[in-house]
PDB file of N, CA and C in Angstrom:
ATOM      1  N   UNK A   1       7.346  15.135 -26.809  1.00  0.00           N
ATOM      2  CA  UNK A   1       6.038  14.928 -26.198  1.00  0.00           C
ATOM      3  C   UNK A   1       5.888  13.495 -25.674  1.00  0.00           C
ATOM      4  N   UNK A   2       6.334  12.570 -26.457  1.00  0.00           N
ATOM      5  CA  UNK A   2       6.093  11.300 -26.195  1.00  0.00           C
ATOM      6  C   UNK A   2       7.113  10.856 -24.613  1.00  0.00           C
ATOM      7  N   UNK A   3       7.996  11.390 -25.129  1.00  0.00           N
ATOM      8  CA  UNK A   3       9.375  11.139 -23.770  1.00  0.00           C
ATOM      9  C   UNK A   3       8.786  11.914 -22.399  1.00  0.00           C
ATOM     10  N   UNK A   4       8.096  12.788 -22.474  1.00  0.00           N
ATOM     11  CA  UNK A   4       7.514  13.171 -21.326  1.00  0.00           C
ATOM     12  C   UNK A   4       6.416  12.702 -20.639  1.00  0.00           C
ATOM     13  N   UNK A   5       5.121  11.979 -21.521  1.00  0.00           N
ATOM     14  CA  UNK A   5       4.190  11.508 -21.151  1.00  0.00           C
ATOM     15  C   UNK A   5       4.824  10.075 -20.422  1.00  0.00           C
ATOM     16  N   UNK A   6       6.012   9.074 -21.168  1.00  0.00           N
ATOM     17  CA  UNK A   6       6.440   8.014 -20.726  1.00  0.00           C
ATOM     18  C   UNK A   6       7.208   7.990 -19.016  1.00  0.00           C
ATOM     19  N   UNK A   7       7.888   9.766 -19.056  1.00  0.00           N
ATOM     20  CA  UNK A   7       8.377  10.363 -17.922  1.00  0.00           C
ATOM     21  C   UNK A   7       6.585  10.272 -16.731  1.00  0.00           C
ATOM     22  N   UNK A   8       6.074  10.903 -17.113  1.00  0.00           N
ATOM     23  CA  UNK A   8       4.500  10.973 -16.573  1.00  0.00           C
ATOM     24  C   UNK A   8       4.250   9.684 -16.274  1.00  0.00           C
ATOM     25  N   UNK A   9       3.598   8.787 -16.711  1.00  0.00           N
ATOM     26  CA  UNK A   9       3.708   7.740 -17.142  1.00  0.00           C
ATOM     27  C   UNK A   9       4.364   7.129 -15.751  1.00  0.00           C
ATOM     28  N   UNK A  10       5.576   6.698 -15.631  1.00  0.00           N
ATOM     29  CA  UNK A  10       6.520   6.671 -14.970  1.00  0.00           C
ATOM     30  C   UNK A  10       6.322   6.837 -13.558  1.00  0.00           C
ATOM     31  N   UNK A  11       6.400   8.245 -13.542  1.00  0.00           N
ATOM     32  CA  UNK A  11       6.482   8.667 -12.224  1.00  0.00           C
ATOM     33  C   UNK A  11       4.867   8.389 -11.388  1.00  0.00           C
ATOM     34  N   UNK A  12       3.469   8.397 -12.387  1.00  0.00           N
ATOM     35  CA  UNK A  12       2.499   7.793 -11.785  1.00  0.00           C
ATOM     36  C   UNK A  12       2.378   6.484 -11.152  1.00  0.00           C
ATOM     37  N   UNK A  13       3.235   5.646 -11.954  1.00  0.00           N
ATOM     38  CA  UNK A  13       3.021   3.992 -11.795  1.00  0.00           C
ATOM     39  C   UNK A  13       3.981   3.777 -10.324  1.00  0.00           C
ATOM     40  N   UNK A  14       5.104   4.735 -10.589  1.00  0.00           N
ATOM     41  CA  UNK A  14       6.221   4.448  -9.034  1.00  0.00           C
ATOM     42  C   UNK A  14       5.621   4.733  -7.580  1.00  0.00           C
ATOM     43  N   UNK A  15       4.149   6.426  -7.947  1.00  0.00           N
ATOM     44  CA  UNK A  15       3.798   7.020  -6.658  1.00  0.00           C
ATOM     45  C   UNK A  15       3.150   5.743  -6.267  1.00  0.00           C
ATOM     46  N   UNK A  16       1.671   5.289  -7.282  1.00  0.00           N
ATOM     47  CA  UNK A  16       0.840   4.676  -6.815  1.00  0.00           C
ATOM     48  C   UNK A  16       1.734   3.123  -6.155  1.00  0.00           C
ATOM     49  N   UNK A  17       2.768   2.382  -7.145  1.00  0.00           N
ATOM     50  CA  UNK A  17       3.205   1.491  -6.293  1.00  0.00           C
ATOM     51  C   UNK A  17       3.566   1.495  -5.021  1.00  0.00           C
ATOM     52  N   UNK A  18       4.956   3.090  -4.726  1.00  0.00           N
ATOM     53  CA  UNK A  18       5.397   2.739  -3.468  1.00  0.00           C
ATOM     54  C   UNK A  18       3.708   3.266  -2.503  1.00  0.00           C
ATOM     55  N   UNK A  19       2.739   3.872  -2.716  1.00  0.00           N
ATOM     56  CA  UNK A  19       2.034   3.807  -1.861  1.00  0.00           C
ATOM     57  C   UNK A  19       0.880   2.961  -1.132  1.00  0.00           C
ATOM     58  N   UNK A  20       0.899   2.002  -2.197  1.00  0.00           N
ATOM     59  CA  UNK A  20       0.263   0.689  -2.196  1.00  0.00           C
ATOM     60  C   UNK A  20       1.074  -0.112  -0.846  1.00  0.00           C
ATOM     61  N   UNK A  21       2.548  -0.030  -1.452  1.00  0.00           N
ATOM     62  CA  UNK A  21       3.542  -1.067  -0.661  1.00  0.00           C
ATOM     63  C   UNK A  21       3.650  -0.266   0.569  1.00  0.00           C
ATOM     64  N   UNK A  22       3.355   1.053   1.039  1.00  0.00           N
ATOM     65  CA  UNK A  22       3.590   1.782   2.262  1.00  0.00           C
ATOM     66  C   UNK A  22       2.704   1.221   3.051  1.00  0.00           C
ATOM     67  N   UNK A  23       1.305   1.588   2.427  1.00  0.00           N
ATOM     68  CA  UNK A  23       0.255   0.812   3.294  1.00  0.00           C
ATOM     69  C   UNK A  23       0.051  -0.183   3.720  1.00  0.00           C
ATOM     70  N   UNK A  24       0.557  -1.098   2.821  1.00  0.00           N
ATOM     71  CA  UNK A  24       0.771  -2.935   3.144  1.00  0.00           C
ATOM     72  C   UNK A  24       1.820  -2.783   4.318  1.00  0.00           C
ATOM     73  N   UNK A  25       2.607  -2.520   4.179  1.00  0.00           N
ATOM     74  CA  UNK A  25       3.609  -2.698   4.811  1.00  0.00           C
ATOM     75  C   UNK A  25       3.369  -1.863   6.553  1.00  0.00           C
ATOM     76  N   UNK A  26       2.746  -1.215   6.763  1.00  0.00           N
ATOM     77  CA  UNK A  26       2.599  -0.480   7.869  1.00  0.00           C
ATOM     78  C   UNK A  26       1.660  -1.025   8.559  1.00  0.00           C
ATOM     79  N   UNK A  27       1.617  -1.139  10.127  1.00  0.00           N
ATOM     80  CA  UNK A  27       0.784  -1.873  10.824  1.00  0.00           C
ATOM     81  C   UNK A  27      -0.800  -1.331  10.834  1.00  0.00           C
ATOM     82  N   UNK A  28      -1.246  -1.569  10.495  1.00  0.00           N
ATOM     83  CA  UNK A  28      -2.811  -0.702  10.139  1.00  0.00           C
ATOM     84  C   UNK A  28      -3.341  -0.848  12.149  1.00  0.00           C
ATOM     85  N   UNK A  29      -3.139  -1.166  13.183  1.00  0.00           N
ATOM     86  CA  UNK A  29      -3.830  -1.248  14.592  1.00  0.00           C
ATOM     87  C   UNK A  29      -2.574  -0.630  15.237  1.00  0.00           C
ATOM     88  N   UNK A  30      -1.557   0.300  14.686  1.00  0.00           N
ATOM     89  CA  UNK A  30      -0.927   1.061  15.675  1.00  0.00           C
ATOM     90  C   UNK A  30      -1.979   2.588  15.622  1.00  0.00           C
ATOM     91  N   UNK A  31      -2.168   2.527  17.170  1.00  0.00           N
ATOM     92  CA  UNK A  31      -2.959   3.649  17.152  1.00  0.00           C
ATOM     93  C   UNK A  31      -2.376   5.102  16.716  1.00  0.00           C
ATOM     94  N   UNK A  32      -1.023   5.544  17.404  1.00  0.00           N
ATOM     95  CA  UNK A  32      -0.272   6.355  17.055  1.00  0.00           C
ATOM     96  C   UNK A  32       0.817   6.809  15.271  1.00  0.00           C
ATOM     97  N   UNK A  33      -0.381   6.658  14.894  1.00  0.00           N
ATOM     98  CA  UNK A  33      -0.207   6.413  12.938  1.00  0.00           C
ATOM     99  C   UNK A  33       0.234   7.860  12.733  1.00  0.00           C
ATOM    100  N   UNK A  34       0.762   8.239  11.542  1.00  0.00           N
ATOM    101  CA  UNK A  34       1.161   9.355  10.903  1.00  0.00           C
ATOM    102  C   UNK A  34      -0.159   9.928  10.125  1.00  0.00           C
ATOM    103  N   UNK A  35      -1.176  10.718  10.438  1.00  0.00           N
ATOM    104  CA  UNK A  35      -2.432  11.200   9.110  1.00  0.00           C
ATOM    105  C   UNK A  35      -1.894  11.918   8.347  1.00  0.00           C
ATOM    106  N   UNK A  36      -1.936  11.684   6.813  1.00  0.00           N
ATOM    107  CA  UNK A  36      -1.897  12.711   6.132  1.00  0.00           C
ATOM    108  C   UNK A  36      -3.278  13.361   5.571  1.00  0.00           C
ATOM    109  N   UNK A  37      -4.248  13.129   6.047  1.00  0.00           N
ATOM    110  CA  UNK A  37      -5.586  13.173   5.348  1.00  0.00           C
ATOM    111  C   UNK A  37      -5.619  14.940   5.352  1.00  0.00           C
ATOM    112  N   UNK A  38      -6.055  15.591   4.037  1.00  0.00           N
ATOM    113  CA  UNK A  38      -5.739  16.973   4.033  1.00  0.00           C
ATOM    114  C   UNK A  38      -7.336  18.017   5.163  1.00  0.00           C
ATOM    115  N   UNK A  39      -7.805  16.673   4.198  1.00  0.00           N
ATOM    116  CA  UNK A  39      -9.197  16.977   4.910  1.00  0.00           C
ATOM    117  C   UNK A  39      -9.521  16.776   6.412  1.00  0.00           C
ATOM    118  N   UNK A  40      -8.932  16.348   7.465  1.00  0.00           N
ATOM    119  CA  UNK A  40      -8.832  16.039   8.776  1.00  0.00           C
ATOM    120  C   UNK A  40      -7.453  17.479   9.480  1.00  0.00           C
ATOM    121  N   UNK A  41      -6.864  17.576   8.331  1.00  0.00           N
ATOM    122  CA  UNK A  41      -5.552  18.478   8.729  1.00  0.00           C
ATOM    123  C   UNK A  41      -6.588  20.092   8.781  1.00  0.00           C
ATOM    124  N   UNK A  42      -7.638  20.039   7.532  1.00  0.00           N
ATOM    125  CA  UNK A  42      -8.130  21.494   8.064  1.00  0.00           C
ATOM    126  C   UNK A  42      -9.167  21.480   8.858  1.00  0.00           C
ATOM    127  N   UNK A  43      -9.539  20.617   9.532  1.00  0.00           N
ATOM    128  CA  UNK A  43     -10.633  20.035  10.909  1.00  0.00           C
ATOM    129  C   UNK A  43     -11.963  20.276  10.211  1.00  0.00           C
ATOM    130  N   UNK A  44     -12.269  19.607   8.834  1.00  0.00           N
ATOM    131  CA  UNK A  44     -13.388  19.343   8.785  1.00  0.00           C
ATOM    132  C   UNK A  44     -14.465  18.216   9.046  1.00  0.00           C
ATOM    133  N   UNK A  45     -15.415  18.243   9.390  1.00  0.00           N
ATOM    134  CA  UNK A  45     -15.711  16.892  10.261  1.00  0.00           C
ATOM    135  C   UNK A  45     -16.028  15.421   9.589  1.00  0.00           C
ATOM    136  N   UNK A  46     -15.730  15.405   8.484  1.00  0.00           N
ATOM    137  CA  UNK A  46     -16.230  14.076   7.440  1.00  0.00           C
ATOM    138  C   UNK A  46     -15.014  14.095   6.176  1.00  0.00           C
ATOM    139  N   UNK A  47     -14.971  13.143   6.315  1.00  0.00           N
ATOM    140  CA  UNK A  47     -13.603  12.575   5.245  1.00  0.00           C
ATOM    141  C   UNK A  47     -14.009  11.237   4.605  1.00  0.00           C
ATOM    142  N   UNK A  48     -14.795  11.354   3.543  1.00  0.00           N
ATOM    143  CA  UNK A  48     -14.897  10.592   2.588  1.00  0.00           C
ATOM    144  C   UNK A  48     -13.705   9.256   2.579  1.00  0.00           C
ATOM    145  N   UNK A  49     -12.840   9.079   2.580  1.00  0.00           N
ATOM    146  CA  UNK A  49     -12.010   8.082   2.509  1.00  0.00           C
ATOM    147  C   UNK A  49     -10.960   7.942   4.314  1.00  0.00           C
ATOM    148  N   UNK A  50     -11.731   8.252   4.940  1.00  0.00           N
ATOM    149  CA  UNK A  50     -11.629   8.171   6.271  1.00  0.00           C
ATOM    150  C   UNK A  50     -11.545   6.504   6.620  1.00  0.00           C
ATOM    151  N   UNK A  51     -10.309   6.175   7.051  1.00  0.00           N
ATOM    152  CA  UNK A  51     -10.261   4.473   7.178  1.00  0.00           C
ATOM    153  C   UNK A  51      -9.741   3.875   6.126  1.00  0.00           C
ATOM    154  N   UNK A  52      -9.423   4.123   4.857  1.00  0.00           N
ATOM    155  CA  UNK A  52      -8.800   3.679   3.987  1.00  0.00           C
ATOM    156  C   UNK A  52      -7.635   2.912   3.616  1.00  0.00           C
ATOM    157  N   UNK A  53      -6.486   4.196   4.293  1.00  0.00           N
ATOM    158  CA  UNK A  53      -5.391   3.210   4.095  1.00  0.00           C
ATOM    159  C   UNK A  53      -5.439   2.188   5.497  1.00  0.00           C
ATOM    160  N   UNK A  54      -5.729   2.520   6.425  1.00  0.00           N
ATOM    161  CA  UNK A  54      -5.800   1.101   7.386  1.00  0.00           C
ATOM    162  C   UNK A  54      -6.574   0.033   6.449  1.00  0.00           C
ATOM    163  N   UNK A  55      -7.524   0.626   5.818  1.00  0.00           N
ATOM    164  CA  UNK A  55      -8.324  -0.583   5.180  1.00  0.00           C
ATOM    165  C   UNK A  55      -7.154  -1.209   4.548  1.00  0.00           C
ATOM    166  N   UNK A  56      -6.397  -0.548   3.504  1.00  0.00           N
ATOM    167  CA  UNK A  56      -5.340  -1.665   2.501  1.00  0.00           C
ATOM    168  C   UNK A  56      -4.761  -2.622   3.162  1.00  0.00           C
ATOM    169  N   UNK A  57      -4.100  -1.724   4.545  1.00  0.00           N
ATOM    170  CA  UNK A  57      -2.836  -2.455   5.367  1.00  0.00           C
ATOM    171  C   UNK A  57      -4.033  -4.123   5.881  1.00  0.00           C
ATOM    172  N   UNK A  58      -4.722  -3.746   6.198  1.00  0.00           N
ATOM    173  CA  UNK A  58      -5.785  -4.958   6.526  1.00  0.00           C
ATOM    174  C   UNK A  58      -5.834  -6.247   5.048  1.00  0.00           C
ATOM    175  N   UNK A  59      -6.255  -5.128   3.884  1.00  0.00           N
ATOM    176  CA  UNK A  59      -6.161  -6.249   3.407  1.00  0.00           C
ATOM    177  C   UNK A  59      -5.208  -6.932   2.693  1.00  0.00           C
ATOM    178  N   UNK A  60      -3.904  -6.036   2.909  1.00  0.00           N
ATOM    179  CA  UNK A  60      -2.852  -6.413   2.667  1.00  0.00           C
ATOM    180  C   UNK A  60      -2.290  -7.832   3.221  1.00  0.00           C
ATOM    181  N   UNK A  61      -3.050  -8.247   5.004  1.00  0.00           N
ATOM    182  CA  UNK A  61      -2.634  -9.025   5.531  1.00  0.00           C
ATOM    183  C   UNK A  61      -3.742 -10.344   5.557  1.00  0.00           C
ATOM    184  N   UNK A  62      -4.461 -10.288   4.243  1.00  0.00           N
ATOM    185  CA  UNK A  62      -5.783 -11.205   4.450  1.00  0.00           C
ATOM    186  C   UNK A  62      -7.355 -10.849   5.535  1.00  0.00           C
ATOM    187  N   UNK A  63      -6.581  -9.469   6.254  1.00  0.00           N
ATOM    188  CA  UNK A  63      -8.129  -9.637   7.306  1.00  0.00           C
ATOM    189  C   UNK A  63      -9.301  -8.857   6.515  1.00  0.00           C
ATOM    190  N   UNK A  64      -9.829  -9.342   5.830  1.00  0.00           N
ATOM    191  CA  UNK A  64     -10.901  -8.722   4.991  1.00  0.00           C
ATOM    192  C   UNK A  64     -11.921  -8.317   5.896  1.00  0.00           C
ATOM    193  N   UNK A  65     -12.317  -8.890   6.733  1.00  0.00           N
ATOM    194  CA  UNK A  65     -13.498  -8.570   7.403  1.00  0.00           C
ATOM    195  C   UNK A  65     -13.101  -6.986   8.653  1.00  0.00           C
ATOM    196  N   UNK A  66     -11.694  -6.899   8.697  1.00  0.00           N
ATOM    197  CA  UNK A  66     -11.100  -5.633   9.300  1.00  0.00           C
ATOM    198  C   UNK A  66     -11.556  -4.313   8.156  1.00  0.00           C
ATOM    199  N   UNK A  67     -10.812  -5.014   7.219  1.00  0.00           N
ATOM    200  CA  UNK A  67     -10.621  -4.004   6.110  1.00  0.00           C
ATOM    201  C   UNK A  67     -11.992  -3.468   5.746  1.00  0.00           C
ATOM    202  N   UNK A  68     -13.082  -3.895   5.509  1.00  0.00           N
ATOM    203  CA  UNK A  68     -14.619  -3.710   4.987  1.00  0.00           C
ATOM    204  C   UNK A  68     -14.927  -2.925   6.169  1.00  0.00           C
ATOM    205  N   UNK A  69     -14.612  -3.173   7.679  1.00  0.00           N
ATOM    206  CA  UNK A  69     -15.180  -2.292   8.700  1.00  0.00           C
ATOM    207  C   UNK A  69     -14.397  -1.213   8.493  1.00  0.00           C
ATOM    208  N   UNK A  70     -13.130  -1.006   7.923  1.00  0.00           N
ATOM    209  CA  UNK A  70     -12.580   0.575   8.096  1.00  0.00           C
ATOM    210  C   UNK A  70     -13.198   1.403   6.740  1.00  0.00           C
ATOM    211  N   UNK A  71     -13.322   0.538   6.037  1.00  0.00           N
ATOM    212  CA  UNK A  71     -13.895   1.472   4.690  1.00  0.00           C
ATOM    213  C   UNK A  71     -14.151   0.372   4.116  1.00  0.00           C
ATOM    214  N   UNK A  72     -16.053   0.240   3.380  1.00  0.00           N
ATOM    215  CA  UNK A  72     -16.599  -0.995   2.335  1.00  0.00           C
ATOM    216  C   UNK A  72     -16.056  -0.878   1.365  1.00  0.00           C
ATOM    217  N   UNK A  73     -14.960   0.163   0.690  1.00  0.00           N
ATOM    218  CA  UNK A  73     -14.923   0.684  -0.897  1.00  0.00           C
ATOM    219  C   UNK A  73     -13.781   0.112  -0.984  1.00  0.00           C
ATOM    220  N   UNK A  74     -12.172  -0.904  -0.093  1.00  0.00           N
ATOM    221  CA  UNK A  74     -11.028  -0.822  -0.059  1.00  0.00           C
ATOM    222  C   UNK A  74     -10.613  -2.151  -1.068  1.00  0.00           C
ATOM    223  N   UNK A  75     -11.622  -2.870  -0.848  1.00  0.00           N
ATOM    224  CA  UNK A  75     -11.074  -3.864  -2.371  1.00  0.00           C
ATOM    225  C   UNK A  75     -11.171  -3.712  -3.708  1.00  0.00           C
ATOM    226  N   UNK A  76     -12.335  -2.625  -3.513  1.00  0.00           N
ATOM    227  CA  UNK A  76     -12.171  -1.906  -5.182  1.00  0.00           C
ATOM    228  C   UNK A  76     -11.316  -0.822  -5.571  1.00  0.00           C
ATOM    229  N   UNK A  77     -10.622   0.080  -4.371  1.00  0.00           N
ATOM    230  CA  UNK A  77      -9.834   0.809  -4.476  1.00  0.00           C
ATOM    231  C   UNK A  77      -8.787   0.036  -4.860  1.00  0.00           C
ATOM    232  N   UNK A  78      -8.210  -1.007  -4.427  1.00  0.00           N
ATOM    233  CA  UNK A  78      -6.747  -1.475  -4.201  1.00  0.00           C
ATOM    234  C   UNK A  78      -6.732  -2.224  -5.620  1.00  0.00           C
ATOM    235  N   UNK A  79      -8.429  -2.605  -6.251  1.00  0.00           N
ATOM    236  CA  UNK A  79      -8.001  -3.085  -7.663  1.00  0.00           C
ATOM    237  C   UNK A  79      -7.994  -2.658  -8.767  1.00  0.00           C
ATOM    238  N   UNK A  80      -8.769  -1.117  -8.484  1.00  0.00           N
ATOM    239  CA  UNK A  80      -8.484  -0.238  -9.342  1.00  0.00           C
ATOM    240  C   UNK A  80      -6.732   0.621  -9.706  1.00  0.00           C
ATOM    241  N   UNK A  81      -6.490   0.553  -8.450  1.00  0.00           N
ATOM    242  CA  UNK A  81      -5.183   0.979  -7.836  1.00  0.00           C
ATOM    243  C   UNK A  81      -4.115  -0.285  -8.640  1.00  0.00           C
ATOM    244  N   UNK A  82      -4.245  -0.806  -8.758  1.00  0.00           N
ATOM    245  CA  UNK A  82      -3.394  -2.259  -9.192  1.00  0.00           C
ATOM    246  C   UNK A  82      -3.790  -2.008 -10.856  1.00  0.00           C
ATOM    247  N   UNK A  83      -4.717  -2.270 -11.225  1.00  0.00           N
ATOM    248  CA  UNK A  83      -5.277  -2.513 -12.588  1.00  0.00           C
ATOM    249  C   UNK A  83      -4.605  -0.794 -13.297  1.00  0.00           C
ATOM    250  N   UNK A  84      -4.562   0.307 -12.369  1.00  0.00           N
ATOM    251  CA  UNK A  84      -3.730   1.525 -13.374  1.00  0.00           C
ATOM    252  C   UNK A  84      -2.045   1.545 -13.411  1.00  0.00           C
ATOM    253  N   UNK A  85      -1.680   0.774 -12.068  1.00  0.00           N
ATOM    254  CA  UNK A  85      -0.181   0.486 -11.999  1.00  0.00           C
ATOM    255  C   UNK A  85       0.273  -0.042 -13.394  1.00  0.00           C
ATOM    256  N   UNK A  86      -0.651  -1.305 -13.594  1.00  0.00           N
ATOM    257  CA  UNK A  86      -0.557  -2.346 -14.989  1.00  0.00           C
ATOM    258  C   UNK A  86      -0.889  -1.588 -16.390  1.00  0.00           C
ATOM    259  N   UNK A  87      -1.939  -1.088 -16.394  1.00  0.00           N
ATOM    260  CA  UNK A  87      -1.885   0.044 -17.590  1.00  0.00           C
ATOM    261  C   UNK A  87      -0.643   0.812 -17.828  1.00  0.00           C
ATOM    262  N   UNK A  88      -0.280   1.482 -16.786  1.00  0.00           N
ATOM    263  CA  UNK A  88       0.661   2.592 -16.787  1.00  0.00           C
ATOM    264  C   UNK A  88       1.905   2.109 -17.439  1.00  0.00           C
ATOM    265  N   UNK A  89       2.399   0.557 -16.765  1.00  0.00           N
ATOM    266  CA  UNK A  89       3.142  -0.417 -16.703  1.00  0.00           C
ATOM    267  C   UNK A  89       3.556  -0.753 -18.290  1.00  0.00           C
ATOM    268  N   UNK A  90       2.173  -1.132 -18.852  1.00  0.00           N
ATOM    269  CA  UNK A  90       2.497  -1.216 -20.401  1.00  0.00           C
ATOM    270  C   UNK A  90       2.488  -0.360 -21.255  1.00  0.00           C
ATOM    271  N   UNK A  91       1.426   0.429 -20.749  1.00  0.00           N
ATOM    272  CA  UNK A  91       2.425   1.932 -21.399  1.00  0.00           C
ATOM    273  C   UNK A  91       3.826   2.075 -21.782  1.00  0.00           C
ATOM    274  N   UNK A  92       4.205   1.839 -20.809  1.00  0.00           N
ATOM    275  CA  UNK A  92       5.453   2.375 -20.816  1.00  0.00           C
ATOM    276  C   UNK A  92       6.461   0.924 -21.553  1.00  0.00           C
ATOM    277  N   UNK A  93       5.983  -0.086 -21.792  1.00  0.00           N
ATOM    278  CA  UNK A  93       6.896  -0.884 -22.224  1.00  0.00           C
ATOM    279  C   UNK A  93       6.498  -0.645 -23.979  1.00  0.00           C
ATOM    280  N   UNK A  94       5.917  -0.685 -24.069  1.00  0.00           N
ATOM    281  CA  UNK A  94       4.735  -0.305 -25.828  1.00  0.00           C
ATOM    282  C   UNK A  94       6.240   0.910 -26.443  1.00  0.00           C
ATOM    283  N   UNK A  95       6.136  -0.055 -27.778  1.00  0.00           N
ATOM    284  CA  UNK A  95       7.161   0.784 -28.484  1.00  0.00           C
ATOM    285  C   UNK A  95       6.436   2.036 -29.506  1.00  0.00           C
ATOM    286  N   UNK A  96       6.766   3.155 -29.499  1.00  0.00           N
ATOM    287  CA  UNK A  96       5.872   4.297 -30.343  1.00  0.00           C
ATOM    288  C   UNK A  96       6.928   4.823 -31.370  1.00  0.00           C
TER     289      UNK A  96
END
């Protein structure tokens, strides 16, 4: 049980990192972007987190005042997002 939750564990802390580092890393003002938004894929007209990851890639690069216009919620996402990486993180180092 324990070896699986640390497996869990694990594999949460790797998604949320590499997707943190995807977004940073990707030009948030290329218009021709990849959506994965599920909610835009079945053409409904409002998407709650609509602007988001452009928001990270923004504030990935310092432009805060970009990032707040694509979505107000993206510095608390990205530190909530950070602050469970680090949980997860010691989780997994914690001897049981």
């Amino acid at each position: 049980m324990v070896v699986k939750t640390k497996r869990n564990n694990l594999l949460e802390a790797v998604v949320w990192t590499t997707a943190l580092l995807v977004l940073a890393i990707n030009d948030p003002g290329t218009p021709d972007r990849v959506n994965l938004c599920l909610i835009d894929a079945l053409g409904l007209p409002f998407c709650p987190g609509e602007g988001l990851g452009r928001a990270v890639g923004y504030l990935a690069r310092g432009e805060w005042h970009q990032a707040l216009s694509m979505h107000w919620a993206s510095p608390l996402v990205v530190v909530v997002l950070i602050h469970r990486i680090i949980s997860l993180s010691q989780a997994l180092t914690c001897r049981k």
